[in-house]
PDB file of N, CA and C in Angstrom:
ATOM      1  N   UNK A   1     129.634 110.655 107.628  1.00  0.00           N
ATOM      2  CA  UNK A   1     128.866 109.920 106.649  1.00  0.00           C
ATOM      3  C   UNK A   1     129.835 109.134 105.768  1.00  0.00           C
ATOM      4  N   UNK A   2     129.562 107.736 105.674  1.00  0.00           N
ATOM      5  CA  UNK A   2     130.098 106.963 104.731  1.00  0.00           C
ATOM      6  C   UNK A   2     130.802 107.787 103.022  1.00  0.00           C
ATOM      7  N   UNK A   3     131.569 107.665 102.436  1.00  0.00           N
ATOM      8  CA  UNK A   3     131.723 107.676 101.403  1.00  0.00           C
ATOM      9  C   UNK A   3     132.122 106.333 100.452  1.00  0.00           C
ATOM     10  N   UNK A   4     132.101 106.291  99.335  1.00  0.00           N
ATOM     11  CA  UNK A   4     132.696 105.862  98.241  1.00  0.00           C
ATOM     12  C   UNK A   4     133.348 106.494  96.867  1.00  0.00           C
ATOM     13  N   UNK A   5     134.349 105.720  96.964  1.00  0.00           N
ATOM     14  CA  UNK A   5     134.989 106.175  95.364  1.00  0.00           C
ATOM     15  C   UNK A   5     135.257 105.214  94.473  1.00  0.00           C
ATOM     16  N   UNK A   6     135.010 105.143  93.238  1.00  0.00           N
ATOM     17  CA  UNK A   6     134.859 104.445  92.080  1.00  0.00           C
ATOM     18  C   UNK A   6     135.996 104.696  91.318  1.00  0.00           C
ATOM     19  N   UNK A   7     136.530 103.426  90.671  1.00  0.00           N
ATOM     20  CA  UNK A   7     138.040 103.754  90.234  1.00  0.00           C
ATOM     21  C   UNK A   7     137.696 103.318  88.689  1.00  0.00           C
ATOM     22  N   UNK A   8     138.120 103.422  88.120  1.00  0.00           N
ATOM     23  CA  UNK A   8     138.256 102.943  86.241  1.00  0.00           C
ATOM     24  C   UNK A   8     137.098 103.311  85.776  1.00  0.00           C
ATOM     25  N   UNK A   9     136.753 104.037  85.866  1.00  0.00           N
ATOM     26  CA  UNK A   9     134.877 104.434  85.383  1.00  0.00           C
ATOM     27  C   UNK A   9     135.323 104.869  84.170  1.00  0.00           C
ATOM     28  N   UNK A  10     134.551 104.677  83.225  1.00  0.00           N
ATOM     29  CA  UNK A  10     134.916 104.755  81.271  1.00  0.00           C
ATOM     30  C   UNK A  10     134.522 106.416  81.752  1.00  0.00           C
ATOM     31  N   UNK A  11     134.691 107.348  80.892  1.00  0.00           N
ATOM     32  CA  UNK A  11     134.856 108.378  80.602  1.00  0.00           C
ATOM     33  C   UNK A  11     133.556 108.417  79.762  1.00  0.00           C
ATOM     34  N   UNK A  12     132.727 107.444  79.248  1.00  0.00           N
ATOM     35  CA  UNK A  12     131.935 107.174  78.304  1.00  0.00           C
ATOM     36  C   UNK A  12     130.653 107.353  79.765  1.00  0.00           C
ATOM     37  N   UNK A  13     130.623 106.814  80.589  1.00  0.00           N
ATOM     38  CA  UNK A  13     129.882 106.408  81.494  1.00  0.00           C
ATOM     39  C   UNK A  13     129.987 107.619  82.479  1.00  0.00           C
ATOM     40  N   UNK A  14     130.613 108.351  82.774  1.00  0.00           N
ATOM     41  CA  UNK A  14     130.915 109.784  83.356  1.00  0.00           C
ATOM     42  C   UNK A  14     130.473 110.603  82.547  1.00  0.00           C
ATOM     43  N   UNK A  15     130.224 110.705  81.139  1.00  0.00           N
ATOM     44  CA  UNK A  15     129.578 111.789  80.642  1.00  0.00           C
ATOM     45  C   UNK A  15     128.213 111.366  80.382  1.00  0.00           C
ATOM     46  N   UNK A  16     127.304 110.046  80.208  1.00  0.00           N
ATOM     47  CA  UNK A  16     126.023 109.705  80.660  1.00  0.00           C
ATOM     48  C   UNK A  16     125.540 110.131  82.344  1.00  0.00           C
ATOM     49  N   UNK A  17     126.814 109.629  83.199  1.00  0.00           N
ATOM     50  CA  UNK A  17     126.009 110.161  84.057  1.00  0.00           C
ATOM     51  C   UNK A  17     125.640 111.854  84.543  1.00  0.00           C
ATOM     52  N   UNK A  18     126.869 112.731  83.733  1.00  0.00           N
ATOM     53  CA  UNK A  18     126.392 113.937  84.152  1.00  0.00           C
ATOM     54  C   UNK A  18     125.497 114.684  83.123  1.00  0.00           C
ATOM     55  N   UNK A  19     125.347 114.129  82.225  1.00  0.00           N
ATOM     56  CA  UNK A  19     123.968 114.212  81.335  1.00  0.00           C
ATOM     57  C   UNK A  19     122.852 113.882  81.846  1.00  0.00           C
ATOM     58  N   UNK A  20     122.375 112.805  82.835  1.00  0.00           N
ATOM     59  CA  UNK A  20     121.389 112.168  83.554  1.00  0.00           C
ATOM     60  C   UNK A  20     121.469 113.087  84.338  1.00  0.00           C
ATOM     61  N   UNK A  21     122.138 113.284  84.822  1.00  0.00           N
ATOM     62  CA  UNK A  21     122.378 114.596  86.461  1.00  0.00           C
ATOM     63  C   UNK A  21     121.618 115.984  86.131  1.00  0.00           C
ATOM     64  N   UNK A  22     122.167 116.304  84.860  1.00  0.00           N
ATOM     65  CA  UNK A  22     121.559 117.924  84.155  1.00  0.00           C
ATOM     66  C   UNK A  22     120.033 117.501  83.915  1.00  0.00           C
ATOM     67  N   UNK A  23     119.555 116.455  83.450  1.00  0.00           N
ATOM     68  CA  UNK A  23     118.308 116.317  83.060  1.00  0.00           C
ATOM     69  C   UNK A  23     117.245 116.091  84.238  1.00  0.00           C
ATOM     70  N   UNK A  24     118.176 115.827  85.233  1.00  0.00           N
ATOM     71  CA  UNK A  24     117.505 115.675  86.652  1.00  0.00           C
ATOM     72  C   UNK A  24     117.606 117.153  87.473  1.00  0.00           C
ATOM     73  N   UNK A  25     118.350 118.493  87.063  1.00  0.00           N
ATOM     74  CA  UNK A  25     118.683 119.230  87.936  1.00  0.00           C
ATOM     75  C   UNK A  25     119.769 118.954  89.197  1.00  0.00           C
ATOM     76  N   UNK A  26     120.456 118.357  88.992  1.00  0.00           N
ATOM     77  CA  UNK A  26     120.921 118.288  90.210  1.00  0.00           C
ATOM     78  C   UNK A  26     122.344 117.720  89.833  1.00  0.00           C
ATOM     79  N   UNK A  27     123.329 117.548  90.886  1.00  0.00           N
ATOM     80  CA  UNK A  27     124.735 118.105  90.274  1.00  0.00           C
ATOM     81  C   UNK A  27     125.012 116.050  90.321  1.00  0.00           C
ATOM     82  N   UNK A  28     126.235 115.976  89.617  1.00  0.00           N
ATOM     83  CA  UNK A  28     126.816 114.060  89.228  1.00  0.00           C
ATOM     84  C   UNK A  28     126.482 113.384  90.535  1.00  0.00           C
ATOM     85  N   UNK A  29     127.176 114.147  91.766  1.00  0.00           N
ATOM     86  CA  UNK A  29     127.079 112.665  92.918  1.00  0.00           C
ATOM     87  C   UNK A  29     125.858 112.942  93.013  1.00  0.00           C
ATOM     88  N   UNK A  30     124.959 113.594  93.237  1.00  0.00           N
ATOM     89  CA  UNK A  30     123.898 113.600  93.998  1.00  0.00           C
ATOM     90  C   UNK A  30     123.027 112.669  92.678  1.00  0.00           C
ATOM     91  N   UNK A  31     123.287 112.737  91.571  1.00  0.00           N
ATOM     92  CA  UNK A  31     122.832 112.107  90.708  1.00  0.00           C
ATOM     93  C   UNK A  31     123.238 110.126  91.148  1.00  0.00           C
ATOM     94  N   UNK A  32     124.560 110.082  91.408  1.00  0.00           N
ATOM     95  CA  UNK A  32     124.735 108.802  91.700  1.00  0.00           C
ATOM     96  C   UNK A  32     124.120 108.635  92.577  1.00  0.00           C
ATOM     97  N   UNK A  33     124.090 109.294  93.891  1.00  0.00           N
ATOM     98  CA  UNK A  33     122.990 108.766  95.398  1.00  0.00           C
ATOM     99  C   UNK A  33     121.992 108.607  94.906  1.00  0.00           C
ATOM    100  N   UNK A  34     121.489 109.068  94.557  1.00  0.00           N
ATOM    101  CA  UNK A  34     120.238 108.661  93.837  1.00  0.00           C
ATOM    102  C   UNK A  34     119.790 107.379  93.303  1.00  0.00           C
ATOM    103  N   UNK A  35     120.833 106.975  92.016  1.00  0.00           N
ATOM    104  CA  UNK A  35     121.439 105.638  91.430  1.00  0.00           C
ATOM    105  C   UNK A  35     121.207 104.715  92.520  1.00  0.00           C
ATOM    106  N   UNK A  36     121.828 104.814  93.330  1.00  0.00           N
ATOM    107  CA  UNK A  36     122.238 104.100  94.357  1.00  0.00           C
ATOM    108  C   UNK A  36     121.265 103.646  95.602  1.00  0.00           C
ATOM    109  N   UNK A  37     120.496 104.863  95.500  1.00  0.00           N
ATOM    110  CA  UNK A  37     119.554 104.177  96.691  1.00  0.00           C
ATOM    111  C   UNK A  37     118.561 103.931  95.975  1.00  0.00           C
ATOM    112  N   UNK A  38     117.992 104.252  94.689  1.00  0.00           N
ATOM    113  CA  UNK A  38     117.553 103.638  94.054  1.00  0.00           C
ATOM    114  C   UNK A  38     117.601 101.903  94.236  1.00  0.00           C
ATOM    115  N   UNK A  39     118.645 101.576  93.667  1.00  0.00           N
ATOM    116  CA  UNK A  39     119.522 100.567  93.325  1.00  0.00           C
ATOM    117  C   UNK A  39     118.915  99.246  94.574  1.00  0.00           C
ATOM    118  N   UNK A  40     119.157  99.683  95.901  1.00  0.00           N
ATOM    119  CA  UNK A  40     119.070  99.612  96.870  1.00  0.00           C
ATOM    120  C   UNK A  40     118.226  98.954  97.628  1.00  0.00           C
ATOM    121  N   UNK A  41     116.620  99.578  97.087  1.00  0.00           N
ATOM    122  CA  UNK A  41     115.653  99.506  97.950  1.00  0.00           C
ATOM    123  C   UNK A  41     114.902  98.364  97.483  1.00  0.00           C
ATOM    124  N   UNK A  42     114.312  97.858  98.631  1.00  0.00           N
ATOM    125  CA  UNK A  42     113.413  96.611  98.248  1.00  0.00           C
ATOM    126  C   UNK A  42     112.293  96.807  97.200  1.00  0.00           C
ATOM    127  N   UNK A  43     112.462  95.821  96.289  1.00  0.00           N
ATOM    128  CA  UNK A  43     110.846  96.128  95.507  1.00  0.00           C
ATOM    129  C   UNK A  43     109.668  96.682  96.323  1.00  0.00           C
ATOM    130  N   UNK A  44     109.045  96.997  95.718  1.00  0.00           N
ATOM    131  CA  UNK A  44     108.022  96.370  96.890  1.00  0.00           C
ATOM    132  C   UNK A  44     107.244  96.900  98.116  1.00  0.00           C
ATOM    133  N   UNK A  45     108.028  97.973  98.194  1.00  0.00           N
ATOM    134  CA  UNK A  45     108.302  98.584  99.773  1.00  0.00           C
ATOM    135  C   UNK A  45     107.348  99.174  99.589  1.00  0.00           C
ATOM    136  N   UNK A  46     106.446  99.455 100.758  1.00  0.00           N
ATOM    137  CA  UNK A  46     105.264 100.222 100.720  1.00  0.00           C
ATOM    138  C   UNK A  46     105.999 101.406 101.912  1.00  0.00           C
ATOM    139  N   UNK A  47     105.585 103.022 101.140  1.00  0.00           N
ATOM    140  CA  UNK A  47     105.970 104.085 101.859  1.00  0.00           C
ATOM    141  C   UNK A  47     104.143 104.324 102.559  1.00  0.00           C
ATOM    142  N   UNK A  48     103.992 104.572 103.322  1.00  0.00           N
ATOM    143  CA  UNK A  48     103.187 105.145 103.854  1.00  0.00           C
ATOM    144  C   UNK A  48     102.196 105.912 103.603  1.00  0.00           C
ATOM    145  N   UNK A  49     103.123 107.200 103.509  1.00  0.00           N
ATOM    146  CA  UNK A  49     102.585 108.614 102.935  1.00  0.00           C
ATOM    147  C   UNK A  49     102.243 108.681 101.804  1.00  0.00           C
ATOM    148  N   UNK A  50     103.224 108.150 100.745  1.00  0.00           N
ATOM    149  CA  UNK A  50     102.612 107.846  99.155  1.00  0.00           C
ATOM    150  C   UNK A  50     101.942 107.015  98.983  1.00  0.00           C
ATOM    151  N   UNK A  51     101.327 105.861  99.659  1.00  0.00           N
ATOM    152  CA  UNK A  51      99.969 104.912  99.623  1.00  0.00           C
ATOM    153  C   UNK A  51      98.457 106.415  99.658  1.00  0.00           C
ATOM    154  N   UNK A  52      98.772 106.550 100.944  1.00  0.00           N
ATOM    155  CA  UNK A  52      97.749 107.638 101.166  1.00  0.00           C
ATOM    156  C   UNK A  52      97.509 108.435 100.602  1.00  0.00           C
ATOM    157  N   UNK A  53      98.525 109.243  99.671  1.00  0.00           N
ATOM    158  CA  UNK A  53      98.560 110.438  99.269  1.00  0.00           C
ATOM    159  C   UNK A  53      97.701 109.821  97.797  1.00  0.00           C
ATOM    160  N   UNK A  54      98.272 108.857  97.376  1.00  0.00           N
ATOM    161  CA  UNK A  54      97.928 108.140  96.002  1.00  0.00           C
ATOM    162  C   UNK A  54      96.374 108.341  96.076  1.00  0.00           C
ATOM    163  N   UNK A  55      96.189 106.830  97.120  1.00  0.00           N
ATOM    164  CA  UNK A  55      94.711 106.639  97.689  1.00  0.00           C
ATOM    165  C   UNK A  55      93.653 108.087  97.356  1.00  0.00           C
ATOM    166  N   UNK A  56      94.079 108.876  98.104  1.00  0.00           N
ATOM    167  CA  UNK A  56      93.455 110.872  98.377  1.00  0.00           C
ATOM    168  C   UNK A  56      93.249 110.648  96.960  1.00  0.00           C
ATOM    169  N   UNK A  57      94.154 111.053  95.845  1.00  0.00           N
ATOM    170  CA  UNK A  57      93.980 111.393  94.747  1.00  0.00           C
ATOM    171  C   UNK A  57      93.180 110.608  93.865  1.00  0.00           C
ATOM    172  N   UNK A  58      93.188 109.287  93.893  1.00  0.00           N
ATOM    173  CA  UNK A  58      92.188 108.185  93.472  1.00  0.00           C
ATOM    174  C   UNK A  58      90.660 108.249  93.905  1.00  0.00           C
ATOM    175  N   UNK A  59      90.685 108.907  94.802  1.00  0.00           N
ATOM    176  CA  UNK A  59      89.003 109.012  95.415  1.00  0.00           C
ATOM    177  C   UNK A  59      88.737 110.871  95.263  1.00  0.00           C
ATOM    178  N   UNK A  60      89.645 111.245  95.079  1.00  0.00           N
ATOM    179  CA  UNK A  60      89.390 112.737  94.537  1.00  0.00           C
ATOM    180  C   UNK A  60      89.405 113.639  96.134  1.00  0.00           C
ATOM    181  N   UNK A  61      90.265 113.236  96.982  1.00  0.00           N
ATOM    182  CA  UNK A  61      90.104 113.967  98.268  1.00  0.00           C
ATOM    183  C   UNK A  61      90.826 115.365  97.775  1.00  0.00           C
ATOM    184  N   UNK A  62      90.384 116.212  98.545  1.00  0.00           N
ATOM    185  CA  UNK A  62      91.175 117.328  98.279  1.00  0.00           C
ATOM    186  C   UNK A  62      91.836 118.076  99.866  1.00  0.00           C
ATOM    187  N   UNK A  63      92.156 119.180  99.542  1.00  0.00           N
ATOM    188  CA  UNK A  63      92.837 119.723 100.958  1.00  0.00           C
ATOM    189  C   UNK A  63      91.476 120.561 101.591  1.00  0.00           C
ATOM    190  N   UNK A  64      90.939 121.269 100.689  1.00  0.00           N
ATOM    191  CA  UNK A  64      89.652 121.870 101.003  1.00  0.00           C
ATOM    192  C   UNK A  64      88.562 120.830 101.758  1.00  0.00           C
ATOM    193  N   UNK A  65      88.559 119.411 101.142  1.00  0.00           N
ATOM    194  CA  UNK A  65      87.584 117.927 102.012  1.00  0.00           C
ATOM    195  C   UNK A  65      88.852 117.968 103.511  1.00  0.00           C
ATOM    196  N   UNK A  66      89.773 117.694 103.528  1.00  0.00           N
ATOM    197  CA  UNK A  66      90.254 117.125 105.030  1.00  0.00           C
ATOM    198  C   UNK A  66      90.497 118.426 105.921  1.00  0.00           C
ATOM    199  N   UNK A  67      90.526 119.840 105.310  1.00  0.00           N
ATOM    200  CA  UNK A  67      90.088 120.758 106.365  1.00  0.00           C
ATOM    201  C   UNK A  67      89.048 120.812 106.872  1.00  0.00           C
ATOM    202  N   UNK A  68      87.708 120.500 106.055  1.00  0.00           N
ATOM    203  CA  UNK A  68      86.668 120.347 106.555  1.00  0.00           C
ATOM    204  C   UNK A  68      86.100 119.201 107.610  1.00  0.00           C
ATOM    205  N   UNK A  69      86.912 118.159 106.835  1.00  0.00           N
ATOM    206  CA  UNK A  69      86.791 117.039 108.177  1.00  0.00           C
ATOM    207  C   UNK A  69      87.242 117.437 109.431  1.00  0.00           C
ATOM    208  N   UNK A  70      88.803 118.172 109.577  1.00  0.00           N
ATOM    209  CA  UNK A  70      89.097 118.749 110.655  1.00  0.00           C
ATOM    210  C   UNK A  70      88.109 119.748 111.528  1.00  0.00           C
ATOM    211  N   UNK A  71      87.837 120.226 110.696  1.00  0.00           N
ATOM    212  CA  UNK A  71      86.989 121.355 111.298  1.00  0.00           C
ATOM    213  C   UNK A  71      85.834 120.856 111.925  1.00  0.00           C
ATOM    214  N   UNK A  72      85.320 119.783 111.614  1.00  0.00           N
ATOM    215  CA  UNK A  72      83.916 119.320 112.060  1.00  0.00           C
ATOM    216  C   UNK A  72      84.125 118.323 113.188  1.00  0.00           C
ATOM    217  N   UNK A  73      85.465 117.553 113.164  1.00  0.00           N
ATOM    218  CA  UNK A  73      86.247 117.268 114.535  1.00  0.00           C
ATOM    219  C   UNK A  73      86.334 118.196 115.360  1.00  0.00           C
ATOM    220  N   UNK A  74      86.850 119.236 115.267  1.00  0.00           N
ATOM    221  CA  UNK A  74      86.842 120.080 116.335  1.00  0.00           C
ATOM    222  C   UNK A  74      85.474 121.102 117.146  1.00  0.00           C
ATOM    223  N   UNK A  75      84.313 120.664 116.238  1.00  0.00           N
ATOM    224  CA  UNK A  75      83.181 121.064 116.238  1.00  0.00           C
ATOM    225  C   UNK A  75      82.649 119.368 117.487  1.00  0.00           C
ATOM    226  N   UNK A  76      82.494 118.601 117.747  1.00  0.00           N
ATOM    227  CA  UNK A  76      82.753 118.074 118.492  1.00  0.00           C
ATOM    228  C   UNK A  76      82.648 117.978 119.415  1.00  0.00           C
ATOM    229  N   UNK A  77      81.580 118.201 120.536  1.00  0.00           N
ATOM    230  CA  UNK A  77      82.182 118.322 122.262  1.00  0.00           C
ATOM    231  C   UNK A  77      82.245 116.766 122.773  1.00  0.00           C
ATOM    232  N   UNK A  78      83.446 117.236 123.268  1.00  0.00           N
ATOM    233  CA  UNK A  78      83.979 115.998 124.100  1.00  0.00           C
ATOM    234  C   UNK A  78      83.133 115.038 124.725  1.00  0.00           C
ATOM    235  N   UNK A  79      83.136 114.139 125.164  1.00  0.00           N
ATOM    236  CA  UNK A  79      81.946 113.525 125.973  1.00  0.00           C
ATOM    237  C   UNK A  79      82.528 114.381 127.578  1.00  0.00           C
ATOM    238  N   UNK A  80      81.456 114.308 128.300  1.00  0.00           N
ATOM    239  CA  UNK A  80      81.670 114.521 129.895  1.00  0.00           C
ATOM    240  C   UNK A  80      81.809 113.321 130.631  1.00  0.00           C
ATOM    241  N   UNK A  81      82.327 113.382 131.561  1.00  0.00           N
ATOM    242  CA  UNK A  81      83.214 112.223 132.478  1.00  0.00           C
ATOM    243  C   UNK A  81      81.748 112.033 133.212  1.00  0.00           C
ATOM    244  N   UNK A  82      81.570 110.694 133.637  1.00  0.00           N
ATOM    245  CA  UNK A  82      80.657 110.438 134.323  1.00  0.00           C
ATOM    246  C   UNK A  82      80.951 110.592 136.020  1.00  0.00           C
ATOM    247  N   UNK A  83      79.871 111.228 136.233  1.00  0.00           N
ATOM    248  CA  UNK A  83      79.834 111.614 137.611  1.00  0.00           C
ATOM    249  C   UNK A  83      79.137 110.489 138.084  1.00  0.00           C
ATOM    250  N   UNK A  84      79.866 110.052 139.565  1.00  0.00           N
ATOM    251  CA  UNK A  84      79.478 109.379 140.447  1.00  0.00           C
ATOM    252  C   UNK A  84      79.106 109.834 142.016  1.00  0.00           C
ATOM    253  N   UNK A  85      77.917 109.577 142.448  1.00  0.00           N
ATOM    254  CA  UNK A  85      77.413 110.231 143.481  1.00  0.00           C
ATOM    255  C   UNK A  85      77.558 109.623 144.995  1.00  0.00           C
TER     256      UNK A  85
END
């Protein structure tokens, strides 16, 4: 995996970031990756899963509604293949 190292960083700016790091749980670099892919990503970007997940919560879906949908899918019989004589 790629690395980087950062040279002249103020000492001022190293103790913001491991202040940001503690307030996040999590230790300085992983605090910078963060920064960074942050930094990174297109505005904009539509994730998938968090559209949907959003969506669910906006219409009030719950886990108890899409088990039940499942369940009534599987309630279901298949169609039968048409027989030819």
């Amino acid at each position: 995996m790629p690395a980087v190292t950062i040279r002249n960083l103020s000492e001022e700016t190293h103790r913001a970031l491991k202040a940001r790091a503690a307030q996040h749980n999590r230790s300085t670099e992983a605090e910078i990756r963060a920064i960074l892919e942050a930094a990174v990503q297109p505005e904009g970007r539509l994730r998938l899963g968090t559209a949907l997940a959003e969506m669910s919560r906006n219409v009030g879906l719950t886990n108890a509604d899409v088990e039940a949908l499942e369940e009534q899918h599987r309630a279901i019989k298949p169609a039968e293949p048409l027989r030819l004589k």
